[in-house]
C-alpha atoms as a PDB file:
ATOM      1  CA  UNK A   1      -0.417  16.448  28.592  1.00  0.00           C
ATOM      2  CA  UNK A   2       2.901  14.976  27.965  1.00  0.00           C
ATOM      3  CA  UNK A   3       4.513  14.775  24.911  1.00  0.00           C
ATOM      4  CA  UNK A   4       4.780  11.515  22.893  1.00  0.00           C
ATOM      5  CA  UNK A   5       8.610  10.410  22.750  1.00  0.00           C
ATOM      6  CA  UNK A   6      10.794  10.442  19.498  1.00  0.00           C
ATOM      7  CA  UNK A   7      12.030   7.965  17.564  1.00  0.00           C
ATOM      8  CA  UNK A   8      15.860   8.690  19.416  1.00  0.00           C
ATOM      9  CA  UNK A   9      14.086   8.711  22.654  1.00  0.00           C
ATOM     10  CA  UNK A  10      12.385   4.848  21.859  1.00  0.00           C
ATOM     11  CA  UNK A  11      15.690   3.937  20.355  1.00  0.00           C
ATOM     12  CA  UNK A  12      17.467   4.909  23.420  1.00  0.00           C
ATOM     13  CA  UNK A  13      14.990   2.863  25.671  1.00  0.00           C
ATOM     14  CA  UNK A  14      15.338  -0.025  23.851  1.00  0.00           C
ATOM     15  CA  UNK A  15      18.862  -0.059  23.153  1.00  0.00           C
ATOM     16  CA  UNK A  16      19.537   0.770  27.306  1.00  0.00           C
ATOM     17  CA  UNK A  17      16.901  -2.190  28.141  1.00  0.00           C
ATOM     18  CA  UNK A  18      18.146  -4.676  25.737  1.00  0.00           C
ATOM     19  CA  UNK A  19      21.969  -3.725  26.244  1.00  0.00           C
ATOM     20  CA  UNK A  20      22.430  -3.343  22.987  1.00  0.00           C
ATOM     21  CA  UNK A  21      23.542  -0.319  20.709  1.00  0.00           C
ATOM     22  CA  UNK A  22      21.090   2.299  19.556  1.00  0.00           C
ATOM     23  CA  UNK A  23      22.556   1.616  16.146  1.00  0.00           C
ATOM     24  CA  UNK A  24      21.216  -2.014  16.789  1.00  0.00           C
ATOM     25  CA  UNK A  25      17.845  -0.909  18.247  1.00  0.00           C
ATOM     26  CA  UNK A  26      17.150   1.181  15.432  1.00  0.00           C
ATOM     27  CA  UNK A  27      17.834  -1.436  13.003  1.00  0.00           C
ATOM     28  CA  UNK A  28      15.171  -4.045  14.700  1.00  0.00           C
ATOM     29  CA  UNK A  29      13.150  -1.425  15.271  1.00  0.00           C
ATOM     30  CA  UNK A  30      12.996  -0.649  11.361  1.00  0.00           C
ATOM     31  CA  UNK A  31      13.138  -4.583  10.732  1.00  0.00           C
ATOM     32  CA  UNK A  32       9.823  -4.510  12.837  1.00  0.00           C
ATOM     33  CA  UNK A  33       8.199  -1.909  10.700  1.00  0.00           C
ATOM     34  CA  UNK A  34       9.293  -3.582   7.739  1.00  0.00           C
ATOM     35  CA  UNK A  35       7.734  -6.653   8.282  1.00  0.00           C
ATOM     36  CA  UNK A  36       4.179  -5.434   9.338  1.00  0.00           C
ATOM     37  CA  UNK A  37       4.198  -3.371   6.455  1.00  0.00           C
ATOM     38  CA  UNK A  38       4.997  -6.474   4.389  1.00  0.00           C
ATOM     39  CA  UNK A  39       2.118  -8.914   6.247  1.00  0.00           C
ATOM     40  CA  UNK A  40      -0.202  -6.754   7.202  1.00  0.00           C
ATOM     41  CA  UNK A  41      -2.436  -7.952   4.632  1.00  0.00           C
ATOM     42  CA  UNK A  42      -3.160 -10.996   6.586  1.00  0.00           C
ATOM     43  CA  UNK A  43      -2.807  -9.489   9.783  1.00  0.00           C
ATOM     44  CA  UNK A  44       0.802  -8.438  11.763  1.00  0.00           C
ATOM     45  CA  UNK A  45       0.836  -9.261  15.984  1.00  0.00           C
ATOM     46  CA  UNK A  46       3.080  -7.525  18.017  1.00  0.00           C
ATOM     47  CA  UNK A  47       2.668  -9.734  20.891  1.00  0.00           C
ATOM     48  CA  UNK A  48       1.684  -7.998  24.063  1.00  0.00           C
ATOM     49  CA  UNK A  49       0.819  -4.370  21.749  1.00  0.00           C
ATOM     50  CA  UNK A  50      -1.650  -5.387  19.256  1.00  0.00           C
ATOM     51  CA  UNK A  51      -2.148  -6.579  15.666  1.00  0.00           C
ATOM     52  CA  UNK A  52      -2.178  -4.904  12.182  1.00  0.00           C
ATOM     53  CA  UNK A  53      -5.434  -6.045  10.307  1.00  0.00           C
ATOM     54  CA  UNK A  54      -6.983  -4.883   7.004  1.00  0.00           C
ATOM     55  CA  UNK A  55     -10.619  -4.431   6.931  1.00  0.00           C
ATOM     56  CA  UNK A  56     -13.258  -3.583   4.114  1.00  0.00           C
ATOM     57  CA  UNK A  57     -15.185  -0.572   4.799  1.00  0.00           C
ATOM     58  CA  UNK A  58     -18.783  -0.682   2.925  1.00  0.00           C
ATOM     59  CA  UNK A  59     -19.929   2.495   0.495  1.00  0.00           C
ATOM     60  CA  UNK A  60     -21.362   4.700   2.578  1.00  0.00           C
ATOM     61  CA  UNK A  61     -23.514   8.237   2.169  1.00  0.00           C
ATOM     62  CA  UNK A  62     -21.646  11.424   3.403  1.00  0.00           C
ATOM     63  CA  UNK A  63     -22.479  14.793   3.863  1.00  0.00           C
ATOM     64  CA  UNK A  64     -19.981  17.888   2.841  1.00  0.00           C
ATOM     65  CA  UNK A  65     -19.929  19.842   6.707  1.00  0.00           C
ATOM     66  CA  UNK A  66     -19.218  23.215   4.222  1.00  0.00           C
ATOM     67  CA  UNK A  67     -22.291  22.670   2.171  1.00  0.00           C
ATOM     68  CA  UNK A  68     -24.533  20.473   3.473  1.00  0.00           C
ATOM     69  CA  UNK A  69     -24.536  18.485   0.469  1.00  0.00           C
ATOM     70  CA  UNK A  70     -25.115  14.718   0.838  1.00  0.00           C
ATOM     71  CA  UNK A  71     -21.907  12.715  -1.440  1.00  0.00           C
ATOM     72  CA  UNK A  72     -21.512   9.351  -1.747  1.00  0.00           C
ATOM     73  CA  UNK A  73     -18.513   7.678  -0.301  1.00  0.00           C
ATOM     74  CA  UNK A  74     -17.272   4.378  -1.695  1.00  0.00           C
ATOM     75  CA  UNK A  75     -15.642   1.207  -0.514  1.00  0.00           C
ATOM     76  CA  UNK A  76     -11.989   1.217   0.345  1.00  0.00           C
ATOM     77  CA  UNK A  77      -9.750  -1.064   1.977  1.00  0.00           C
ATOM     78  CA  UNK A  78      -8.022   0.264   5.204  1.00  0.00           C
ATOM     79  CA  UNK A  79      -5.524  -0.833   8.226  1.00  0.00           C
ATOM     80  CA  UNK A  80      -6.714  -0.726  11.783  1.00  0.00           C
ATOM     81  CA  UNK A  81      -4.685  -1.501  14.597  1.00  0.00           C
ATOM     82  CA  UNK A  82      -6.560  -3.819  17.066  1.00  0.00           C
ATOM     83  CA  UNK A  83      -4.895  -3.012  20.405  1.00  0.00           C
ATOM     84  CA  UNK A  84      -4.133  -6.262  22.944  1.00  0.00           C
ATOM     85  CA  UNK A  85      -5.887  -6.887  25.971  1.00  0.00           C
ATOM     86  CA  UNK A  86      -2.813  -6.937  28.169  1.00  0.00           C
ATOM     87  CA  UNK A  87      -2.294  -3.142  26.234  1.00  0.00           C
ATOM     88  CA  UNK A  88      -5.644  -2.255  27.306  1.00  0.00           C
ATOM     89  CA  UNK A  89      -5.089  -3.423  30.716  1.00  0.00           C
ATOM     90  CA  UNK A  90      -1.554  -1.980  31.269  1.00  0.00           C
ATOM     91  CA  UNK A  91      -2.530   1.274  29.880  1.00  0.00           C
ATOM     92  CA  UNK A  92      -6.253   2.205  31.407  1.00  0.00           C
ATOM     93  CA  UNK A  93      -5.655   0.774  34.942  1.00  0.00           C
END
């Protein structure tokens, strides 16, 4: 299995494709981050990728895989990344 590229390495790809400078590229790349972090709460796209959404998860029963003793597990918030059709496509055919 291949390894999964650095940060330099995706830096370097988009700074060669956009013809700009990798300091550039790594400045919208962390501009990018930046703002999903900041609207993820009602939901970041990345068109063509996928989209940052938070979900409720429900309280839920558990079981410790050490013990075998059933815990209970309660609600939380989390972010899930919904991957794009096109993604889906691109990727798996």
């Amino acid at each position: 299995m291949p390894k999964a590229l650095t940060k330099g390495q995706i830096v370097a790809g988009v700074a060669e494709k956009a013809e700009i400078t990798k300091k550039q590229a790594g400045l919208a790349i962390e501009a990018l981050v930046t703002m999903a972090y900041m609207n993820a709460k009602n939901s970041f796209t990345v068109p063509g990728l996928g989209k940052l959404v938070l979900v409720n998860r429900q309280a839920r029963t558990g079981r410790n895989p050490a013990t075998g003793a059933t815990i209970q597990i309660p609600a939380k918030r989390v972010v899930k990344f919904r991957i794009a059709k096109a993604c889906k496509d691109a990727v798996l055919s």
